[in-house]
Protein backbone atom coordinates (compact mmCIF):
# COMPACT_ATOMS: atom_id res chain seq x y z
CA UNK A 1 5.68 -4.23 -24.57
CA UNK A 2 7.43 -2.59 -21.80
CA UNK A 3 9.00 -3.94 -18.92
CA UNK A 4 7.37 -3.46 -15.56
CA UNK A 5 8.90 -0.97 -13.53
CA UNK A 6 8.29 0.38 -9.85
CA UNK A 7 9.95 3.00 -8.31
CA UNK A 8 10.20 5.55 -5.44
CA UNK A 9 7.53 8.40 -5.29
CA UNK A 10 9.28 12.31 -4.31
CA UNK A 11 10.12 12.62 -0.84
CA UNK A 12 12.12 9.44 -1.05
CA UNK A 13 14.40 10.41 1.72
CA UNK A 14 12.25 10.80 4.81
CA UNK A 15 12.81 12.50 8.10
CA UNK A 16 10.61 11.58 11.36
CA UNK A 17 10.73 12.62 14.90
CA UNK A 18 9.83 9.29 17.33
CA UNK A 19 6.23 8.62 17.78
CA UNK A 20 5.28 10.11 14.26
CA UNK A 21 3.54 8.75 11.24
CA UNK A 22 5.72 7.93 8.19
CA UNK A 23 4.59 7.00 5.01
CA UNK A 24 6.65 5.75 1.98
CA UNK A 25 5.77 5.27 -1.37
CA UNK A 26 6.44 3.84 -4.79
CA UNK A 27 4.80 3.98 -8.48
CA UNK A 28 5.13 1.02 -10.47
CA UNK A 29 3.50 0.25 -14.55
CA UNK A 30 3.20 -3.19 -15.78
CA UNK A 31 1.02 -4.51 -18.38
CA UNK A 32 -0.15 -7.69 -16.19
CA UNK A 33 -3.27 -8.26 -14.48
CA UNK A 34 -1.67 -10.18 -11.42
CA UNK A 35 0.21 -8.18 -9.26
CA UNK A 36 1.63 -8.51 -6.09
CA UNK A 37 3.55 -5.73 -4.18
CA UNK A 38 6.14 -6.34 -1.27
CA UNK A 39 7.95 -4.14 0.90
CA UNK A 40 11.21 -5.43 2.64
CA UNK A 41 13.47 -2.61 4.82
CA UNK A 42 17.02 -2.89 4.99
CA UNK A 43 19.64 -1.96 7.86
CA UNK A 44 23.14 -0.97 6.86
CA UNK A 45 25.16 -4.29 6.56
CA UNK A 46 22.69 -6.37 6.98
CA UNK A 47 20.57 -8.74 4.69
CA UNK A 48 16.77 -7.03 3.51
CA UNK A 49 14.11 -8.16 5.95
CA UNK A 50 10.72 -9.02 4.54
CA UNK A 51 7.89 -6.97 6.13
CA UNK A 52 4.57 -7.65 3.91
CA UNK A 53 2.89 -8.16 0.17
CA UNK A 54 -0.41 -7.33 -0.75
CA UNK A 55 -1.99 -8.23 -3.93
CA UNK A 56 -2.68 -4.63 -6.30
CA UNK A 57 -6.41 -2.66 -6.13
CA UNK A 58 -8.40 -3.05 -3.16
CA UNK A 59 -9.67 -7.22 -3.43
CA UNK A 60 -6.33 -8.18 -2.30
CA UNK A 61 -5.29 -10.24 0.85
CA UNK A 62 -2.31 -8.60 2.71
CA UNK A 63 0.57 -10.62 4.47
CA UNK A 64 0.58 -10.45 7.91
CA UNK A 65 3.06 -7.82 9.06
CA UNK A 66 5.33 -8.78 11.96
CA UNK A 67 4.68 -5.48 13.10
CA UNK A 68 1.53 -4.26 13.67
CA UNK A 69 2.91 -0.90 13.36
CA UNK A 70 3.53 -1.30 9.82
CA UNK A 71 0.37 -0.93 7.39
CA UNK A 72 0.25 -0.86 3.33
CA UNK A 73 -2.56 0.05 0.92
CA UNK A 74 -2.35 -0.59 -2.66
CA UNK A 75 -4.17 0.98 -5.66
CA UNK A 76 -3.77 0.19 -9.61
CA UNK A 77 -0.70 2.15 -9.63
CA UNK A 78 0.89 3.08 -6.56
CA UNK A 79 1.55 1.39 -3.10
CA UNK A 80 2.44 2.91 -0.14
CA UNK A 81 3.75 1.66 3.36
CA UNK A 82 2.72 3.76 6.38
CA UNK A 83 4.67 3.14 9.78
CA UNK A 84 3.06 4.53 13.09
CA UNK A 85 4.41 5.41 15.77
CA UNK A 86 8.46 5.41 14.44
CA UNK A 87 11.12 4.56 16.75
CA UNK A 88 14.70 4.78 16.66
CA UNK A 89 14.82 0.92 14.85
CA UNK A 90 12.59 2.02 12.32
CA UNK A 91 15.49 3.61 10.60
CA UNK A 92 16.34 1.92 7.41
CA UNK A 93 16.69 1.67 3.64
CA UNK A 94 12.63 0.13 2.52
CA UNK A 95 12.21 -1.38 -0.95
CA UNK A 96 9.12 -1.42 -2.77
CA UNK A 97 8.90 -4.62 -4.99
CA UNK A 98 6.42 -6.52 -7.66
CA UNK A 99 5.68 -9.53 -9.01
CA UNK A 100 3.82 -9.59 -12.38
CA UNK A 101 2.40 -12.34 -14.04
CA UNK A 102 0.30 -15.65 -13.48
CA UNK A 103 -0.97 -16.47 -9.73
């Protein structure tokens, strides 16, 4: 069996001019049922901040963002994290995560 994997899709370095739309996105496989995808962003130095999960395919229940700005939709295969409105503080290093397994 393989191990589950998730990655970043092309276009992983992004460019945005303030007030634009940005989305990010990752690929992931796993074998499991159950999974739950995260995003955290990063600033340089500093400790990743959480921003949101959201269980895979379209039945799941998404964390509430601390930013209303920030908005993720999930499919059996990809997820993707789309930012409105970008600001200056927006810029950072985002992780796509998973968690596989039981609930």
């Amino acid at each position: 069996m393989a191990a589950d994997q998730i990655g970043p899709n092309k276009g992983a370095n992004v460019i945005s001019t303030e007030g634009e739309s940005v989305r990010l996105s990752c690929s992931y496989d796993t074998s499991s049922s159950y999974v739950r995808l995260y995003w955290y962003k990063q600033y340089l130095n500093k400790e990743p901040q959480y921003l949101m999960w959201k269980d895979a395919g379209s039945w799941g229940t998404t964390g509430t963002p601390a930013d209303p700005r920030f908005q993720m939709t999930t499919s059996e295969t990809f997820t993707e994290l789309t930012i409105t409105s970008v600001t200056l503080s927006d810029s950072a290093l985002y992780y796509c995560a998973l968690r596989a397994g039981a609930q």
